[in-house]
N, C-alpha and C. Protein backbone atom coordinates (compact mmCIF):
# COMPACT_ATOMS: atom_id res chain seq x y z
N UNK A 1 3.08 11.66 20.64
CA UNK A 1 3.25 10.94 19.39
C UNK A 1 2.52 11.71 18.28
N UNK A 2 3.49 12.10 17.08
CA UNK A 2 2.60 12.39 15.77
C UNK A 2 1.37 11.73 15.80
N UNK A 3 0.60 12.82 14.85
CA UNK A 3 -0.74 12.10 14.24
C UNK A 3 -1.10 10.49 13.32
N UNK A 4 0.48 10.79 13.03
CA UNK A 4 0.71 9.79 11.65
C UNK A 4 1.02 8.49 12.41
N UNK A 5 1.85 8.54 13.23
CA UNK A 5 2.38 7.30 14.14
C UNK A 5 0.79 6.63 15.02
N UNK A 6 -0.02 7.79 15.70
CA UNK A 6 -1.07 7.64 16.47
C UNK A 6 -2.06 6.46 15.44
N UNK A 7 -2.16 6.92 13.92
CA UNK A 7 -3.57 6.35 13.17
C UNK A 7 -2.35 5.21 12.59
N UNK A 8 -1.17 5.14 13.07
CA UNK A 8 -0.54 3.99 12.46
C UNK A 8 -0.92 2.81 13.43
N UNK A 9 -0.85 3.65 15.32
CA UNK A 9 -1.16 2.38 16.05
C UNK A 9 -2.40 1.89 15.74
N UNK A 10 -3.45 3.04 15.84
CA UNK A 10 -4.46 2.13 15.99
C UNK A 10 -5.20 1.07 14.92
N UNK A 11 -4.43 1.43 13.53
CA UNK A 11 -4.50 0.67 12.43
C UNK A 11 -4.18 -0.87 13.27
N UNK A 12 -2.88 -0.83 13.55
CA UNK A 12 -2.04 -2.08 13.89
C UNK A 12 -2.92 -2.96 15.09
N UNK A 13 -3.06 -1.83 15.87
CA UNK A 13 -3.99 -2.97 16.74
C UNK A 13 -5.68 -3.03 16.87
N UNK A 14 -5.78 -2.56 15.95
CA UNK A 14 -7.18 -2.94 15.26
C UNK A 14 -7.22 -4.06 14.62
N UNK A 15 -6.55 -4.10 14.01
CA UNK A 15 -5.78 -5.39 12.84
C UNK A 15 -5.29 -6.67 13.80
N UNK A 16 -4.82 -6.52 14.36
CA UNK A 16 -4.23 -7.57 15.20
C UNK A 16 -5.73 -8.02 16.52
N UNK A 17 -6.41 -7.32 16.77
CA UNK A 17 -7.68 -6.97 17.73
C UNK A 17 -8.21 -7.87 17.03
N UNK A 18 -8.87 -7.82 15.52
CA UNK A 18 -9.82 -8.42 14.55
C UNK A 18 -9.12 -9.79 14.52
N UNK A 19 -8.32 -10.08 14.38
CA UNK A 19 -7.22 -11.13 14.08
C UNK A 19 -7.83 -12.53 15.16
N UNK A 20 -7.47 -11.13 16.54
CA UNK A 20 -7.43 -12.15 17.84
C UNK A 20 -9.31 -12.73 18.00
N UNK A 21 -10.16 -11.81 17.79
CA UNK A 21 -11.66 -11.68 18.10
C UNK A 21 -11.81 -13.21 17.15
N UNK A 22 -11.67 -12.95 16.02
CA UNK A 22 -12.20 -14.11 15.14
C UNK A 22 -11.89 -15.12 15.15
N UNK A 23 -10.36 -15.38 15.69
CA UNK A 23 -10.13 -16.64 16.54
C UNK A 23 -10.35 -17.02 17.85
N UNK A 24 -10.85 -16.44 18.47
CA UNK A 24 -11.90 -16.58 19.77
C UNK A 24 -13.24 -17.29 18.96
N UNK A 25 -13.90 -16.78 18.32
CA UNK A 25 -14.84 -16.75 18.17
C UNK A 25 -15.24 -18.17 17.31
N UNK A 26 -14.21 -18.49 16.37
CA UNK A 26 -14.02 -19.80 16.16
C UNK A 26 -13.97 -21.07 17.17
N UNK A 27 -12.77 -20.71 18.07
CA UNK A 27 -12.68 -21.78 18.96
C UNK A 27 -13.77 -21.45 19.80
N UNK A 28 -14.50 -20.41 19.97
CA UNK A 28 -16.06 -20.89 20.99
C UNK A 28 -16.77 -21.57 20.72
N UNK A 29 -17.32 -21.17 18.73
CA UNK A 29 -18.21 -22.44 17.83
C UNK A 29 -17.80 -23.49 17.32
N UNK A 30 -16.48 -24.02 18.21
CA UNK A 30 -15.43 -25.10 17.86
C UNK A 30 -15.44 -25.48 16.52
N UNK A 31 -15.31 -24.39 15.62
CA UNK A 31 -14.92 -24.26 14.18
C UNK A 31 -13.15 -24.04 13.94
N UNK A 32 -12.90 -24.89 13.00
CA UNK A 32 -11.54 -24.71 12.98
C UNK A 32 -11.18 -22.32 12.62
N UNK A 33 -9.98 -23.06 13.53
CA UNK A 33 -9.47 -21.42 13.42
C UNK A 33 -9.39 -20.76 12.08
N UNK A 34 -9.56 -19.68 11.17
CA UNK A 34 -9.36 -18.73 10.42
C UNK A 34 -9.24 -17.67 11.35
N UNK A 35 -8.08 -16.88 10.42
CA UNK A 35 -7.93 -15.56 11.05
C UNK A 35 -8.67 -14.49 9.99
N UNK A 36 -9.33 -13.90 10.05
CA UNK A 36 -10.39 -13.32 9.06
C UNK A 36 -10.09 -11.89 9.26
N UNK A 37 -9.08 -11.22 8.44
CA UNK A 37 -9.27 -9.71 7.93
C UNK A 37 -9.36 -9.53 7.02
N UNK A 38 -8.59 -8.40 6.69
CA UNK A 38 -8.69 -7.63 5.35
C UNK A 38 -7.74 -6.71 5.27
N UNK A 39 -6.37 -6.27 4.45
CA UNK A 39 -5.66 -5.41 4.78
C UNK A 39 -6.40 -3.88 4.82
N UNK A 40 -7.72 -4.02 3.96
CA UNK A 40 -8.80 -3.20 3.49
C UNK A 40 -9.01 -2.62 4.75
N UNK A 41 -8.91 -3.23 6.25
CA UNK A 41 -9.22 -2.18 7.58
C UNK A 41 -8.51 -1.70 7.36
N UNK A 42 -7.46 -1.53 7.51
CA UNK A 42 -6.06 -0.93 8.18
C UNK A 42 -6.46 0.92 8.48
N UNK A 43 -7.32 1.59 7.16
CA UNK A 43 -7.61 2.25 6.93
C UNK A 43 -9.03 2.82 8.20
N UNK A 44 -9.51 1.75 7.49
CA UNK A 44 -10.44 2.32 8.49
C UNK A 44 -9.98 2.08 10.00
N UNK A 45 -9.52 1.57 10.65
CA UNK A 45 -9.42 1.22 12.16
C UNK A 45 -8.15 2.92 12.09
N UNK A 46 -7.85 3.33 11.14
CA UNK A 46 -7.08 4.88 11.62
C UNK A 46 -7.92 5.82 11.58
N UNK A 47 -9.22 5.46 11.52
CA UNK A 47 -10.04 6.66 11.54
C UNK A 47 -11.05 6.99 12.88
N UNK A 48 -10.11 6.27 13.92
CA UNK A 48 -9.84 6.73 15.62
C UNK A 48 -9.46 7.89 15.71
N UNK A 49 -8.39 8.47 14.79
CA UNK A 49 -7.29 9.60 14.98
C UNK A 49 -9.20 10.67 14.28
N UNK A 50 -9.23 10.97 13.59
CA UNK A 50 -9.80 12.13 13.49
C UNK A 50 -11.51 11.81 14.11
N UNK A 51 -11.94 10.47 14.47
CA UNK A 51 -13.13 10.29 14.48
C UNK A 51 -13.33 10.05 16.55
N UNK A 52 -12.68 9.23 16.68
CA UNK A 52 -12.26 8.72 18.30
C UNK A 52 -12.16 9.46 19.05
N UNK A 53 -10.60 10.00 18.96
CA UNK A 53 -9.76 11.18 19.68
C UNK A 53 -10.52 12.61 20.51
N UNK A 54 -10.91 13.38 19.36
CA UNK A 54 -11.71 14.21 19.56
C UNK A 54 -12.85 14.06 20.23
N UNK A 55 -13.77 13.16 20.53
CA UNK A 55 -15.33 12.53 21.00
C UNK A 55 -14.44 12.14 22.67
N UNK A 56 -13.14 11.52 22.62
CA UNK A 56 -13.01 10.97 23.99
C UNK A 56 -12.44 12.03 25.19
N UNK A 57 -12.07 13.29 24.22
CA UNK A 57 -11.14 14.38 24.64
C UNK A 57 -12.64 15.22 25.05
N UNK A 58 -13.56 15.33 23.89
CA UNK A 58 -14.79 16.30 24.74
C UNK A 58 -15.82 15.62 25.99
N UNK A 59 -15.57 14.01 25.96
CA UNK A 59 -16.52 13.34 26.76
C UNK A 59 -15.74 13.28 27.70
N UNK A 60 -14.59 12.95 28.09
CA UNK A 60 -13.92 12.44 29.23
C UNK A 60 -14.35 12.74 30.61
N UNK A 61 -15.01 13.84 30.83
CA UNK A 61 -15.05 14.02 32.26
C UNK A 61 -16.74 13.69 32.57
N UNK A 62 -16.99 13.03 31.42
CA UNK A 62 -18.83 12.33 31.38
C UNK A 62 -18.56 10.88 31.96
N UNK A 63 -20.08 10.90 32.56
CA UNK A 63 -20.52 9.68 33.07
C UNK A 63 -20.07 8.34 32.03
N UNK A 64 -19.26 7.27 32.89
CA UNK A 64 -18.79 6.21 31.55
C UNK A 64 -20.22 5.41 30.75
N UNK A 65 -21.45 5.83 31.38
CA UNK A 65 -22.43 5.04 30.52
C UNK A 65 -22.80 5.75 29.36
N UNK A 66 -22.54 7.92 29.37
CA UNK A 66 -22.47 8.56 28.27
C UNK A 66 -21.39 8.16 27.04
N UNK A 67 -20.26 8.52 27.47
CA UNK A 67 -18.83 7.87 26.99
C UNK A 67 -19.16 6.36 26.05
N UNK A 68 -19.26 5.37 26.68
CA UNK A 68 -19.48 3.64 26.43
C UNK A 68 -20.58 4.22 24.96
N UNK A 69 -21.94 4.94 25.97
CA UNK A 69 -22.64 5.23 24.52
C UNK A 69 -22.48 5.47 23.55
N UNK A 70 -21.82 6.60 23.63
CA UNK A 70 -21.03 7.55 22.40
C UNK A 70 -20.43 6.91 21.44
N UNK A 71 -19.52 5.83 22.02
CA UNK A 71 -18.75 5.14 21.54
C UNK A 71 -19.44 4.13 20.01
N UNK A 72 -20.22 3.43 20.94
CA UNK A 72 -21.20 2.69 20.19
C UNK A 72 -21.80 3.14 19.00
N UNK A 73 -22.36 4.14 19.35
CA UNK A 73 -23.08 4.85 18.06
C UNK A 73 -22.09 5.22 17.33
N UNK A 74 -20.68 5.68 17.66
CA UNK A 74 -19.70 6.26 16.78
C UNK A 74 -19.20 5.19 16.01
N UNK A 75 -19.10 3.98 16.41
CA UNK A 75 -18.06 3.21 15.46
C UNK A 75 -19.15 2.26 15.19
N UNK A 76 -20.66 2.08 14.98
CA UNK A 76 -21.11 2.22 14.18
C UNK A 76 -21.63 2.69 13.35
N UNK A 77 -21.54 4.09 13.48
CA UNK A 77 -22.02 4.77 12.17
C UNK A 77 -20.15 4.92 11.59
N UNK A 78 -19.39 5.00 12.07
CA UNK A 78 -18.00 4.74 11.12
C UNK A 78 -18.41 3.44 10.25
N UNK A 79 -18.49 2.39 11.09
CA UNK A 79 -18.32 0.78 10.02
C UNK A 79 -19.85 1.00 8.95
N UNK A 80 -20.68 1.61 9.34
CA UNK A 80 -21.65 1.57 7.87
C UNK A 80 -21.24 2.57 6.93
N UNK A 81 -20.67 3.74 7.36
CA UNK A 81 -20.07 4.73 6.77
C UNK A 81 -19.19 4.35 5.81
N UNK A 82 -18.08 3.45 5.84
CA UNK A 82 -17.37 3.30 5.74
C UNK A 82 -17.49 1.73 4.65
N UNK A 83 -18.70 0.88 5.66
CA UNK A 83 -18.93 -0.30 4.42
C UNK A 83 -19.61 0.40 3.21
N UNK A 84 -20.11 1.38 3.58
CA UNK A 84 -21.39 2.30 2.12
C UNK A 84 -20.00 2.91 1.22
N UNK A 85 -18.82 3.50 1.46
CA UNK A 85 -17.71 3.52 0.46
C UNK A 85 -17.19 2.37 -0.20
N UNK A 86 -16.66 1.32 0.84
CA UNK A 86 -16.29 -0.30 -0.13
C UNK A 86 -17.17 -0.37 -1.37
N UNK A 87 -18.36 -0.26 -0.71
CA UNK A 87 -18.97 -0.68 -1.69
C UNK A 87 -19.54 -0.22 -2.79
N UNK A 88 -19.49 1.11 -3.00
CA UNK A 88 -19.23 2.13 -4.23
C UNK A 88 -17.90 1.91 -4.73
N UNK A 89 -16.76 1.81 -3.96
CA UNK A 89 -15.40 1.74 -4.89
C UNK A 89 -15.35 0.18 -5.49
N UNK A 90 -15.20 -0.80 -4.48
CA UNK A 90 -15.35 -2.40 -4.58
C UNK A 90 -16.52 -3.05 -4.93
N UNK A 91 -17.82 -2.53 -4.80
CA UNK A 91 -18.58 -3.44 -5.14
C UNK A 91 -19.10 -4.07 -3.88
N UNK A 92 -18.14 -4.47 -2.80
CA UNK A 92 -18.62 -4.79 -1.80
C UNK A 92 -17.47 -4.61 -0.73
N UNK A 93 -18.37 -4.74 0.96
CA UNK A 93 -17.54 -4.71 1.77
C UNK A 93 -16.72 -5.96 2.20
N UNK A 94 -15.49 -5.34 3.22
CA UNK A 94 -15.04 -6.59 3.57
C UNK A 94 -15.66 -7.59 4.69
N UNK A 95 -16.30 -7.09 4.97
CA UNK A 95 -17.50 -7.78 6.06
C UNK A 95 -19.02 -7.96 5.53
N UNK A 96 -19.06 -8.68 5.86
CA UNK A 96 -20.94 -9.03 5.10
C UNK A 96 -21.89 -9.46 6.47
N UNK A 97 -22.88 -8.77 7.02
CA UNK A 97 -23.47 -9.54 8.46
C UNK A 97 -25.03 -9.46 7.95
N UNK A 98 -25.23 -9.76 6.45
CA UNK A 98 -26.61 -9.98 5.91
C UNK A 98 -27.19 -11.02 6.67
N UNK A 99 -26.52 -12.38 6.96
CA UNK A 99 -27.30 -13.33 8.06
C UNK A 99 -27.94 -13.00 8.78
N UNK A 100 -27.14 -12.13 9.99
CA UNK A 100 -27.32 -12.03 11.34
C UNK A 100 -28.71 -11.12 11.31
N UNK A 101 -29.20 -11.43 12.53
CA UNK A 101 -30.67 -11.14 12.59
C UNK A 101 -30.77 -9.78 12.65
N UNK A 102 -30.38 -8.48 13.84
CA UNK A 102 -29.86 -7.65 13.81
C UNK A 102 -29.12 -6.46 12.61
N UNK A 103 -29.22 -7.01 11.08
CA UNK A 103 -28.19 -6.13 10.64
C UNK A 103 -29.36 -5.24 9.76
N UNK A 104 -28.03 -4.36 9.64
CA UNK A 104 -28.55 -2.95 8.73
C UNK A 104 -28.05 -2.92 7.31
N UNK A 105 -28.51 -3.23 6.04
CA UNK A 105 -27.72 -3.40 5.04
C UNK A 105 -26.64 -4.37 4.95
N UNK A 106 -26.45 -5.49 6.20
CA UNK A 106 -25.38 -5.95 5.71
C UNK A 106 -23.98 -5.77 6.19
N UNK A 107 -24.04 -4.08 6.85
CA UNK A 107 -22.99 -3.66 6.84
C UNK A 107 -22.87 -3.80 8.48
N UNK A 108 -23.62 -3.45 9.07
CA UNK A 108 -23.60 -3.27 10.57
C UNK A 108 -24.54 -4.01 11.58
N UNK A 109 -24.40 -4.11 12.60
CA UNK A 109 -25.27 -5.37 13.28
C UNK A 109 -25.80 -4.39 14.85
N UNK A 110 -26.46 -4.05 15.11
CA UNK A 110 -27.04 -3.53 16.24
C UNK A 110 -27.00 -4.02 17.34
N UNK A 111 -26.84 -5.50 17.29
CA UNK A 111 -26.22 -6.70 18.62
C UNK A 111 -24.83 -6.18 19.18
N UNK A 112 -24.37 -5.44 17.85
CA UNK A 112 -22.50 -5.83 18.23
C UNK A 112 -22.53 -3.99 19.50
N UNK A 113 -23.37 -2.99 19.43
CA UNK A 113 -23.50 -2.13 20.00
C UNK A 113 -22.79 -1.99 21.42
N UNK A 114 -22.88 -3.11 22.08
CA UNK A 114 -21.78 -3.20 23.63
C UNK A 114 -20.68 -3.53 23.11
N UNK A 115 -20.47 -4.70 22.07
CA UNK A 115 -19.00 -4.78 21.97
C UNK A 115 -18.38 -3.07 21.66
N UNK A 116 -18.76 -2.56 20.53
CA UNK A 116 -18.28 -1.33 20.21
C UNK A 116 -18.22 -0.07 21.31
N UNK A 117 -19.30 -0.74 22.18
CA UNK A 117 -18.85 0.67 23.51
C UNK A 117 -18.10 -0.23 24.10
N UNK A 118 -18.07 -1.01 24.42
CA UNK A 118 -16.78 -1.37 25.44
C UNK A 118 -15.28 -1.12 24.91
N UNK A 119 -15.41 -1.62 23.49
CA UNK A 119 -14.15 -1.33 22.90
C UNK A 119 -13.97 0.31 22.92
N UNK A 120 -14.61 1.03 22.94
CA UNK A 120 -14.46 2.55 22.62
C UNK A 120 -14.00 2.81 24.36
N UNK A 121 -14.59 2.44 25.36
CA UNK A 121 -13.75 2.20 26.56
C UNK A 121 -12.40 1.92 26.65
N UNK A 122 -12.37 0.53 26.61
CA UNK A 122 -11.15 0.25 26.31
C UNK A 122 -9.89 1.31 25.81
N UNK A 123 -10.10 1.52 24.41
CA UNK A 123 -9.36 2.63 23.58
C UNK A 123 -8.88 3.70 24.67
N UNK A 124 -9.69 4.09 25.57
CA UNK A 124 -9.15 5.59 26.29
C UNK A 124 -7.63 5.31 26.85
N UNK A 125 -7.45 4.53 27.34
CA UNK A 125 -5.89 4.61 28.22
C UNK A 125 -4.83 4.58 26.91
N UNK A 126 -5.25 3.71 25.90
CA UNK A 126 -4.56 3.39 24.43
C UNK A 126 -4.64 5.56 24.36
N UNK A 127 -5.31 5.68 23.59
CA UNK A 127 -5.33 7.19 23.55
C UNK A 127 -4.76 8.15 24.41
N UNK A 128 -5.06 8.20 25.86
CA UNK A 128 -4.27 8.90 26.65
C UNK A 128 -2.40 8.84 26.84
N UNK A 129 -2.25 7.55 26.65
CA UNK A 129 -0.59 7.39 26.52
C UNK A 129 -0.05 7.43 25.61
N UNK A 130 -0.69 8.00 24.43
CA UNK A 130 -0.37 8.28 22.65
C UNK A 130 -0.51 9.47 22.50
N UNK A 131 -1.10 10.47 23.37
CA UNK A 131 -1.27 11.46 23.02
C UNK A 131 -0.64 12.50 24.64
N UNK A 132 -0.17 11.35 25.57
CA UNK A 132 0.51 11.96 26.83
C UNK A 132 1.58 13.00 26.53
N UNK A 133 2.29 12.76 25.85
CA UNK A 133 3.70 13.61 25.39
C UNK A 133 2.87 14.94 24.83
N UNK A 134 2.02 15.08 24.55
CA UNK A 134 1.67 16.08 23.47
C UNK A 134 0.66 17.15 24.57
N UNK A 135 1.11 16.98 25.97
CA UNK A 135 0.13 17.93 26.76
C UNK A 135 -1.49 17.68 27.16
N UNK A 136 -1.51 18.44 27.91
CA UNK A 136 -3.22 18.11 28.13
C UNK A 136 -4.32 18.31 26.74
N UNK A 137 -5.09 17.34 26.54
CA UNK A 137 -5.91 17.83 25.81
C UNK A 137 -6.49 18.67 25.27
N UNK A 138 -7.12 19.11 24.81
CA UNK A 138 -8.00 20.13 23.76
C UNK A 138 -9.61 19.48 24.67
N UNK A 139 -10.35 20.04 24.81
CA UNK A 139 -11.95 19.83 25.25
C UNK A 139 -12.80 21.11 25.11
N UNK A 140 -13.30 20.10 23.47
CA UNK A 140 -14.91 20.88 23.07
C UNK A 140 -15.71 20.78 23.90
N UNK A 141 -16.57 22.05 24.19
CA UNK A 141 -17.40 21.82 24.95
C UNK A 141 -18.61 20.94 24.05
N UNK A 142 -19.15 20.17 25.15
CA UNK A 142 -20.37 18.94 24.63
C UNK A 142 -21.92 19.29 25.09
N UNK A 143 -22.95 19.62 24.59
CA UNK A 143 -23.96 19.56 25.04
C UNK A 143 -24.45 18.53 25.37
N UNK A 144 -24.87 17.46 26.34
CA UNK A 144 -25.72 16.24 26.51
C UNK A 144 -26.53 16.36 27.43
């Protein structure tokens, strides 16, 4: 699959991912349902294709607790990365986690750290069958 089609999926089911999470998360604190995005991800959840891809292609043959790690730290330093632009262009991001005990500016929460490696888990088979047609990988070598 093109590059363009690849950061189209993972836009889409990032978007639809966020969609499903926040209505979980409602009906756990038996708060009526909202579905809480922002078309404002779409963007960022495609920045798997140049940020993801590459990290899962040089880690892959690492231990999954390196990998899971990697992950974590990567898509949080994407979501603060990324809330620190909103909020130079907008004024603010589309997420606010100033409450939560855990956060960094607001933008990022240090609790959410397993969700984001598991999800960066997750992602690999999504990635491997998006990028199956297109041959074996590319693998940087990784120092760890």
């Amino acid at each position: 699959m093109k590059p363009a089609a690849r950061a189209l999926t993972y836009s889409v089911v990032g978007f639809a991912a966020e969609v499903v999470v926040s209505a979980v998360h409602d009906i756990w604190r038996k708060k009526p349902v909202r579905f809480r995005t922002s078309s404002l991800m779409l963007p960022v959840y495609a920045l798997l294709l140049p940020g993801y891809e590459p990290l899962h292609d040089a880690l892959r043959d690492r231990n999954p607790v390196v990998r899971a790690s990697a992950y974590g730290v990567g898509i949080l330093a994407a979501e603060y990365a990324s809330g620190l632009v909103f909020r130079k262009v907008r004024g603010e991001a589309p997420w606010d986690y100033s409450d939560a005990r855990f956060n960094v500016d607001g933008l990022i929460r240090f609790d959410y750290f397993f969700q984001w490696a598991a999800l960066g888990m997750a992602l690999e088979p999504l990635h491997d069958r998006l990028t199956r047609a297109e041959g074996p990988p590319k693998r940087a070598p990784v120092a760890l």
